[in-house]
Protein backbone atom coordinates (compact mmCIF):
# COMPACT_ATOMS: atom_id res chain seq x y z
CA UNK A 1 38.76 -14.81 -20.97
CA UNK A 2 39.83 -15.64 -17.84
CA UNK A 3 36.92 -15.05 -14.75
CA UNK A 4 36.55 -15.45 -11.04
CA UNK A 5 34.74 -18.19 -9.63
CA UNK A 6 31.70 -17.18 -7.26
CA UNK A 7 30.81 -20.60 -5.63
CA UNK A 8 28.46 -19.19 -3.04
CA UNK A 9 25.84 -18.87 -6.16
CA UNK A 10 23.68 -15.74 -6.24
CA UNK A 11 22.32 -13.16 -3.41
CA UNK A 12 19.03 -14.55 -2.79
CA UNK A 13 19.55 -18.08 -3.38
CA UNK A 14 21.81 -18.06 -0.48
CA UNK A 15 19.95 -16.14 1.24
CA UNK A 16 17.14 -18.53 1.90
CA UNK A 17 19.74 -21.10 2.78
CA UNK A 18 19.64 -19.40 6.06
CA UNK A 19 18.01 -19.84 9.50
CA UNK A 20 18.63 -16.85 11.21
CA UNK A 21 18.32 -13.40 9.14
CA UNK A 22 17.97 -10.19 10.79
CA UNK A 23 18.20 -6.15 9.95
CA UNK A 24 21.77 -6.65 10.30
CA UNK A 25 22.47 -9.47 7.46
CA UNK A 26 20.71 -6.45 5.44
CA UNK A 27 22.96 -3.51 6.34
CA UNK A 28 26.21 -5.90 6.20
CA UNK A 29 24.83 -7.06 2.13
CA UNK A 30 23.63 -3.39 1.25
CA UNK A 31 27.10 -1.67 2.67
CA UNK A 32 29.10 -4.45 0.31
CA UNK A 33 26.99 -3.87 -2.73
CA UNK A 34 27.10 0.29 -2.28
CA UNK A 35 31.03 0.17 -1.77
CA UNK A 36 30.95 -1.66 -5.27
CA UNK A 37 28.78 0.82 -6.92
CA UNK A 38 30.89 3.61 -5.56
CA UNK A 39 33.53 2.54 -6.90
CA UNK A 40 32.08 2.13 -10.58
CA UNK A 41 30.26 5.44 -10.06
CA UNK A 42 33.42 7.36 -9.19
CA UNK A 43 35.18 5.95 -12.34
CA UNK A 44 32.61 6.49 -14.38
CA UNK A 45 30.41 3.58 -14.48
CA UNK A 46 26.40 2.80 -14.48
CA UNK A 47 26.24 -0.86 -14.11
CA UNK A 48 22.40 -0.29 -15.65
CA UNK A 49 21.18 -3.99 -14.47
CA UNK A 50 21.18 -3.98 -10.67
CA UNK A 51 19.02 -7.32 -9.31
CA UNK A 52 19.76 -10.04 -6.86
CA UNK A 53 20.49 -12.66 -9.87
CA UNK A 54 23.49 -10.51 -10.43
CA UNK A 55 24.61 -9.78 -6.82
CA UNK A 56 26.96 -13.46 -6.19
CA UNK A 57 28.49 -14.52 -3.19
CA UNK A 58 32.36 -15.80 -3.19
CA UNK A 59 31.38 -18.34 -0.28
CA UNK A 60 29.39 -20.40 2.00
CA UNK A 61 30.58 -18.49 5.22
CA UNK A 62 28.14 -17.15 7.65
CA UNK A 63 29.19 -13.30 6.85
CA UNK A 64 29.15 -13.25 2.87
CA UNK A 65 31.75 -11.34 0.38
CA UNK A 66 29.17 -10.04 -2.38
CA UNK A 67 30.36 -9.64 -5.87
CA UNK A 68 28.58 -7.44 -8.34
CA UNK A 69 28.49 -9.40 -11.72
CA UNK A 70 26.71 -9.11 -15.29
CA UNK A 71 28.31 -6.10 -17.09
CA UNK A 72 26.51 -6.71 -19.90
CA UNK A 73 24.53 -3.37 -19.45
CA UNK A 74 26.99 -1.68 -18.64
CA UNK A 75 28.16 1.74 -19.45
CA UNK A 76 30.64 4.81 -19.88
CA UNK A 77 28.93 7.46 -18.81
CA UNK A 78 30.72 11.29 -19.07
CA UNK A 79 29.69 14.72 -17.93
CA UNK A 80 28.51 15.09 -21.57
CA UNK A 81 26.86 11.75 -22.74
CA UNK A 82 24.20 10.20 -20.85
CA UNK A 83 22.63 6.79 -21.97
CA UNK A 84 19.38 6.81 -23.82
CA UNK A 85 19.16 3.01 -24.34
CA UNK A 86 16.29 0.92 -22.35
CA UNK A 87 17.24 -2.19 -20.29
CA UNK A 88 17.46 -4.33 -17.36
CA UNK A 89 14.81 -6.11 -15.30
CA UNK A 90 11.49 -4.42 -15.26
CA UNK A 91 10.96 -4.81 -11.20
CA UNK A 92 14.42 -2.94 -10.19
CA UNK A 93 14.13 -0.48 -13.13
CA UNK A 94 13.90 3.10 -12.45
CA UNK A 95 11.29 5.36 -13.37
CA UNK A 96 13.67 7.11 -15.96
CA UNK A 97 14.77 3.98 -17.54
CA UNK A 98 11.03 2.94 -18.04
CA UNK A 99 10.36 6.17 -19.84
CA UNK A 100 13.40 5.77 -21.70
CA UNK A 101 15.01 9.18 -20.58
CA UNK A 102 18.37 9.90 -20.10
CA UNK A 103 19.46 8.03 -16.97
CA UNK A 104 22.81 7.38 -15.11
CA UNK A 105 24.07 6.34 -11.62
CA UNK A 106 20.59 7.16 -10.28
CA UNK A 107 19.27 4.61 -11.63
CA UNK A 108 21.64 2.37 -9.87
CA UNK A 109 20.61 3.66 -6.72
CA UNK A 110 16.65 3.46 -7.19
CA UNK A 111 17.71 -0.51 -8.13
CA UNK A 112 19.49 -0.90 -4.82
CA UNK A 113 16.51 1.10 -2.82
CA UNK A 114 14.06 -1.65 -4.43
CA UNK A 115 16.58 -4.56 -3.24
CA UNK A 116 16.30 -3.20 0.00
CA UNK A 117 13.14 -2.85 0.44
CA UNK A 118 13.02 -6.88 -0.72
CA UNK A 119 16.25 -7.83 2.16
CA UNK A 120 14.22 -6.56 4.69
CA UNK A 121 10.64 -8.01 3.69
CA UNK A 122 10.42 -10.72 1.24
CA UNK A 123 8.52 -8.95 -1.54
CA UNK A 124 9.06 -6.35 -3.84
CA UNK A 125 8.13 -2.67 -3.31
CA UNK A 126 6.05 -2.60 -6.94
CA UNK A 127 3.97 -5.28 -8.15
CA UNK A 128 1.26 -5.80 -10.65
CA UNK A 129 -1.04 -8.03 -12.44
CA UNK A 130 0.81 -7.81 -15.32
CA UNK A 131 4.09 -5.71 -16.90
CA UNK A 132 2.08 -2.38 -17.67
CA UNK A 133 0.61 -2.47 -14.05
CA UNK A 134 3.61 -3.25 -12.78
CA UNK A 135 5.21 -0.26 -14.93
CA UNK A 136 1.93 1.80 -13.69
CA UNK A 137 3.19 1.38 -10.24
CA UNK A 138 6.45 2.15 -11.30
CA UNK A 139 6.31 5.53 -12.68
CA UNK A 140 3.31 6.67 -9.93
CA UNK A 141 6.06 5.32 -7.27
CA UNK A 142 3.26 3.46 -5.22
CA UNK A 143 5.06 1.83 -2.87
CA UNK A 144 4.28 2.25 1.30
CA UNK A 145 5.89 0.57 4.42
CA UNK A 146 2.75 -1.46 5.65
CA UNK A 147 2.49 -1.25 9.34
CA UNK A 148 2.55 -4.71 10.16
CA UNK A 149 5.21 -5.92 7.95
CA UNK A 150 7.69 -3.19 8.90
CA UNK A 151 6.52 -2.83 13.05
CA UNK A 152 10.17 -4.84 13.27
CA UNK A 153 12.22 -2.97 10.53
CA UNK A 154 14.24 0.76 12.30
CA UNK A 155 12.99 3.62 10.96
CA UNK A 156 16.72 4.63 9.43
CA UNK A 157 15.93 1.61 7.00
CA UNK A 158 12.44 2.76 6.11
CA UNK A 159 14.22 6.27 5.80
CA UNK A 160 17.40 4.65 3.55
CA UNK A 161 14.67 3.82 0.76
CA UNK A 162 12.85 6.66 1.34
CA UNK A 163 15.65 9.07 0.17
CA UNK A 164 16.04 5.90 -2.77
CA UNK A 165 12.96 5.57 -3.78
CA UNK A 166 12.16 8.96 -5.47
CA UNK A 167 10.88 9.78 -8.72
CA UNK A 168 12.93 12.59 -9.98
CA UNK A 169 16.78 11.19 -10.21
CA UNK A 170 18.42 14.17 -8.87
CA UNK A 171 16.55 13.84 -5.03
CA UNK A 172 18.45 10.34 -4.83
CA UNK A 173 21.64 9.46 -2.30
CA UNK A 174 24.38 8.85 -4.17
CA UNK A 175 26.50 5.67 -3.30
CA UNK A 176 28.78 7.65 -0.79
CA UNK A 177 25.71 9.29 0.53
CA UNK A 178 24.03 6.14 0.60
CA UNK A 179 26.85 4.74 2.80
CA UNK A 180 27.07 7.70 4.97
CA UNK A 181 23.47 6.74 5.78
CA UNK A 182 22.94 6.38 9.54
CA UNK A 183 21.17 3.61 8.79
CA UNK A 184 25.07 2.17 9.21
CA UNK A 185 26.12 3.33 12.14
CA UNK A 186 23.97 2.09 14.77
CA UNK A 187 25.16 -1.25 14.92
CA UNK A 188 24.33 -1.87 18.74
CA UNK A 189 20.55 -0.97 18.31
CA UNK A 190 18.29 -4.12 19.36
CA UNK A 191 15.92 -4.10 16.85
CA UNK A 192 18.85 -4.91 14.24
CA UNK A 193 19.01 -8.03 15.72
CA UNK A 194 15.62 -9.20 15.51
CA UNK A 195 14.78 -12.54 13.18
CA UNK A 196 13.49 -11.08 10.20
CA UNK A 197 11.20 -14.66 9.60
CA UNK A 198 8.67 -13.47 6.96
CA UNK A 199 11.23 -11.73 4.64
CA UNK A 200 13.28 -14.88 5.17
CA UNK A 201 10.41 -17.09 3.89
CA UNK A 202 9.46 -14.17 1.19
CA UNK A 203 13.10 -14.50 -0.14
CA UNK A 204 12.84 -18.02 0.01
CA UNK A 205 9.13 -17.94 -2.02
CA UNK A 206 11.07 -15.45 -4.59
CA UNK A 207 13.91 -17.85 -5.07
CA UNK A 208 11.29 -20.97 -5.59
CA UNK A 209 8.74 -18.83 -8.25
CA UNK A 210 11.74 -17.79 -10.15
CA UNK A 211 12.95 -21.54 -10.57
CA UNK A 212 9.57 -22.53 -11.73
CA UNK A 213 9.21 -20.11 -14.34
CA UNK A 214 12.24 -20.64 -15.70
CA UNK A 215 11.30 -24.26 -15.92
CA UNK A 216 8.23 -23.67 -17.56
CA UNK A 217 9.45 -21.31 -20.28
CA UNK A 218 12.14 -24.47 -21.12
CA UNK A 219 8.82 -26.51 -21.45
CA UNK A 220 7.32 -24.77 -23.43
CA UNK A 221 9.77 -24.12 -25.51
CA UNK A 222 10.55 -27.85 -25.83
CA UNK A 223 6.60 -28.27 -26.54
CA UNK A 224 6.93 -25.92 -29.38
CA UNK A 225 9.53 -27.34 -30.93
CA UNK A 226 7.94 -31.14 -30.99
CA UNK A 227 4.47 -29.50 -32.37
CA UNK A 228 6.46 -28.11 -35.21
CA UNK A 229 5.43 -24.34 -34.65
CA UNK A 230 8.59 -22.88 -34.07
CA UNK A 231 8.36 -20.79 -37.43
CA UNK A 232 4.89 -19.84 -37.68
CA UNK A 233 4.44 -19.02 -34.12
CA UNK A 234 8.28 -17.78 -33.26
CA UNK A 235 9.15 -16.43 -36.31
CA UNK A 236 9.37 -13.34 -34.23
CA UNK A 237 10.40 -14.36 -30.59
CA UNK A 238 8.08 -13.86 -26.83
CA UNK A 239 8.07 -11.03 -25.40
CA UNK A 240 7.54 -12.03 -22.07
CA UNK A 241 6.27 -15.26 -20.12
CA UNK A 242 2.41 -14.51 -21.21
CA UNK A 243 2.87 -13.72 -24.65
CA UNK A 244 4.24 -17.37 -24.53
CA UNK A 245 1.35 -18.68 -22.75
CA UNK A 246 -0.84 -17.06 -25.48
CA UNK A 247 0.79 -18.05 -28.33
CA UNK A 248 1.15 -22.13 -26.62
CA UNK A 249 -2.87 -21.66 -26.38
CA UNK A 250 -3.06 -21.35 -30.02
CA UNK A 251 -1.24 -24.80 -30.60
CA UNK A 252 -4.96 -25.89 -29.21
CA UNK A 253 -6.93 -23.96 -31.47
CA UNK A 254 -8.74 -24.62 -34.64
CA UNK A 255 -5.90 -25.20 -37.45
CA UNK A 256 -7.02 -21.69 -39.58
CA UNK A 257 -6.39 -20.00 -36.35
CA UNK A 258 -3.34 -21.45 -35.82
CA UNK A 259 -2.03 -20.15 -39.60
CA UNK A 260 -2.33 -16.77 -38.37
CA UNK A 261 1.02 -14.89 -39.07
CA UNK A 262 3.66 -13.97 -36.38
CA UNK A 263 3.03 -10.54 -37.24
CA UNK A 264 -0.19 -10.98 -36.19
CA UNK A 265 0.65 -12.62 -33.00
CA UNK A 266 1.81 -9.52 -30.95
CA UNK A 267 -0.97 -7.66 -31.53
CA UNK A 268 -3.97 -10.32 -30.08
CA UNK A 269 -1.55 -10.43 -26.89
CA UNK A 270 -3.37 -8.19 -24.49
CA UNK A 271 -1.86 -9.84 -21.15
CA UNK A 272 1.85 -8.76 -22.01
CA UNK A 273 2.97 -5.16 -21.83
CA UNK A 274 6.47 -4.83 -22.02
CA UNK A 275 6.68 -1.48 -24.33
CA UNK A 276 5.91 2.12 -22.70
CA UNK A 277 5.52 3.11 -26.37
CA UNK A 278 1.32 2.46 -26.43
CA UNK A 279 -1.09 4.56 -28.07
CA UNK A 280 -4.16 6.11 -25.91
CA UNK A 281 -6.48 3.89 -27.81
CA UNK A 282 -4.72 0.41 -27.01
CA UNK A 283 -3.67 1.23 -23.38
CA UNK A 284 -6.03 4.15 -21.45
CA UNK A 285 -4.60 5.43 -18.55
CA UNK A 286 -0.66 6.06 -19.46
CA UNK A 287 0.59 6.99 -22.95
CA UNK A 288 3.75 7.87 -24.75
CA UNK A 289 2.78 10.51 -27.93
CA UNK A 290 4.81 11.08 -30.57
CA UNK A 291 6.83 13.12 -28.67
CA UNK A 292 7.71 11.19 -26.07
CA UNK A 293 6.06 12.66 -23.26
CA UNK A 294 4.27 10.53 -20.93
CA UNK A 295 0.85 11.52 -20.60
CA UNK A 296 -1.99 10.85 -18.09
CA UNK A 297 -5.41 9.90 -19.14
CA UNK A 298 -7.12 8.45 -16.37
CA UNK A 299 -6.53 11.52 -14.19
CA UNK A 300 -4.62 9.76 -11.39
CA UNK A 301 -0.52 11.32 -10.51
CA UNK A 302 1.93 10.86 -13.08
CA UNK A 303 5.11 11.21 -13.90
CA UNK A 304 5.72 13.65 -16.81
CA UNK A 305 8.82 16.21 -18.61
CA UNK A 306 7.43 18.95 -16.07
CA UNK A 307 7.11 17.32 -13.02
CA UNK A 308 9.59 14.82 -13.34
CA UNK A 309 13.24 17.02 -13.98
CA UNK A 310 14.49 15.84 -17.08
């Protein structure tokens, strides 16, 4: 297999290589990346893993040439199939892939709405405490343009993720709608050129947190390994950075509780929540029943078969 070589490394890592940053480094990344998508969209491709990790650059120059990489969730997608399967990263994952509905190039274009909204300020659109706050936030699509943080952003880019950003798939640009955004065309306006300095040191921030956790996962993985525990306490593997933590907290424990069974394991882990599939008794608030209609307990918005369009 024979594959091009992307020196520049990826989108955000070069990113914070940079002094100057503005509105227009955005628009000039965001119109490469939805001329890509356009193109796999019109021949009848959902890429399915949209983040900046897989968004490289070809060079160091001072106007980049972004590549779109990592096919590996990738698919074919026909006027009669749609896929059904669950994947990507949680963050740039759209409501519909969370819920594990049918999804297609929307969701492609609710990933590039969330890498927007990250270009132009440093932090991500949907956060939480943990995964199932983070999904929480995610499928109740609380996300707002804080006054002081976007004072220096136009309001065509606030109005780009706006028309992104939106629960039910079918409201969403497409990629050539996307591109025949206004937020494209008014290259002379001032406020484009402004030094976006906080997203710059966000990006930066995002670049240096995702180095250290990497870091510490190949810790602890190499502390596993020396304390002998890989088969009792990996026998079936993480599911995310805290069910890790939890189970390396058990290495310290008293030696019955450390003989506790893998199948076990999962179950005590009530940091992680990477499945939507929860019952109403282990997570109150949002549930999936048995027929896979998401639910509200708590009483607060949420997305559901009726309300949602699928």
């Amino acid at each position: 297999m024979v594959m091009e070589f992307v020196p520049g490394g990826d989108l955000f890592s070069k990113i914070s290589t940079y002094d100057y940053y503005s509105e227009k480094s955005a628009i000039n990344i965001i119109r490469q990346i939805l001329n890509g998508v356009a193109y796999l969209h019109q021949a009848g491709i959902v890429h399915g893993d949209l983040k900046p990790e897989n968004l490289m650059i070809t060079d160091n120059s001072a106007e980049p040439i972004v590549k779109i990489a990592d096919f590996g969730l990738s698919h074919l997608l026909t006027e009669e199939v749609q896929i059904m399967a669950i994947g990507g990263t949680p963050q740039y994952c759209a409501p519909e892939v969370l819920l594990k509905r049918k999804f297609g190039p929307e969701a492609d274009m609710w990933a590039i709405g969330v890498i927007t909204f990250i270009l132009l300020t440093g932090y991500e659109p949907f956060e939480g405490a943990n995964d199932f706050a983070l999904y929480r936030a995610i499928l109740r699509n609380k996300y707002s343009f804080v006054p002081f943080i976007w004072d220096d952003k136009s309001e065509l880019a606030k109005d780009f993720i706006s028309r992104l950003l939106r629960l039910d798939p079918t409201e969403r640009m497409t990629a050539q709608e996307a591109l025949n955004h206004p937020w494209f065309d008014h290259k002379s306006y001032k406020i484009f050129q402004v030094p976006l300095t906080c997203a710059l040191d966000g990006i930066k921030e995002l670049v240096h947190k995702r180095k250290l956790k990497a870091a510490q996962l190949a810790m602890l993985a190499v502390q596993f390994l020396e304390a002998g525990t890989f088969k009792t306490s990996l026998a079936v593997p993480p599911k995310s950075f805290s069910d890790f933590l939890l189970r390396k907290n058990m290495l310290n424990q008293k030696p019955e509780q450390e003989e506790k069974s893998a199948e076990e394991l999962p179950q005590e882990d009530a940091i992680a929540a990477d499945s939507m599939i929860q019952t109403e008794e282990t997570r109150p608030g949002i549930f999936v029943s048995n027929e896979n209609e998401a639910e509200e307990v708590s009483g607060d918005a949420i997305v559901t078969n009726e309300n949602y369009g699928l």
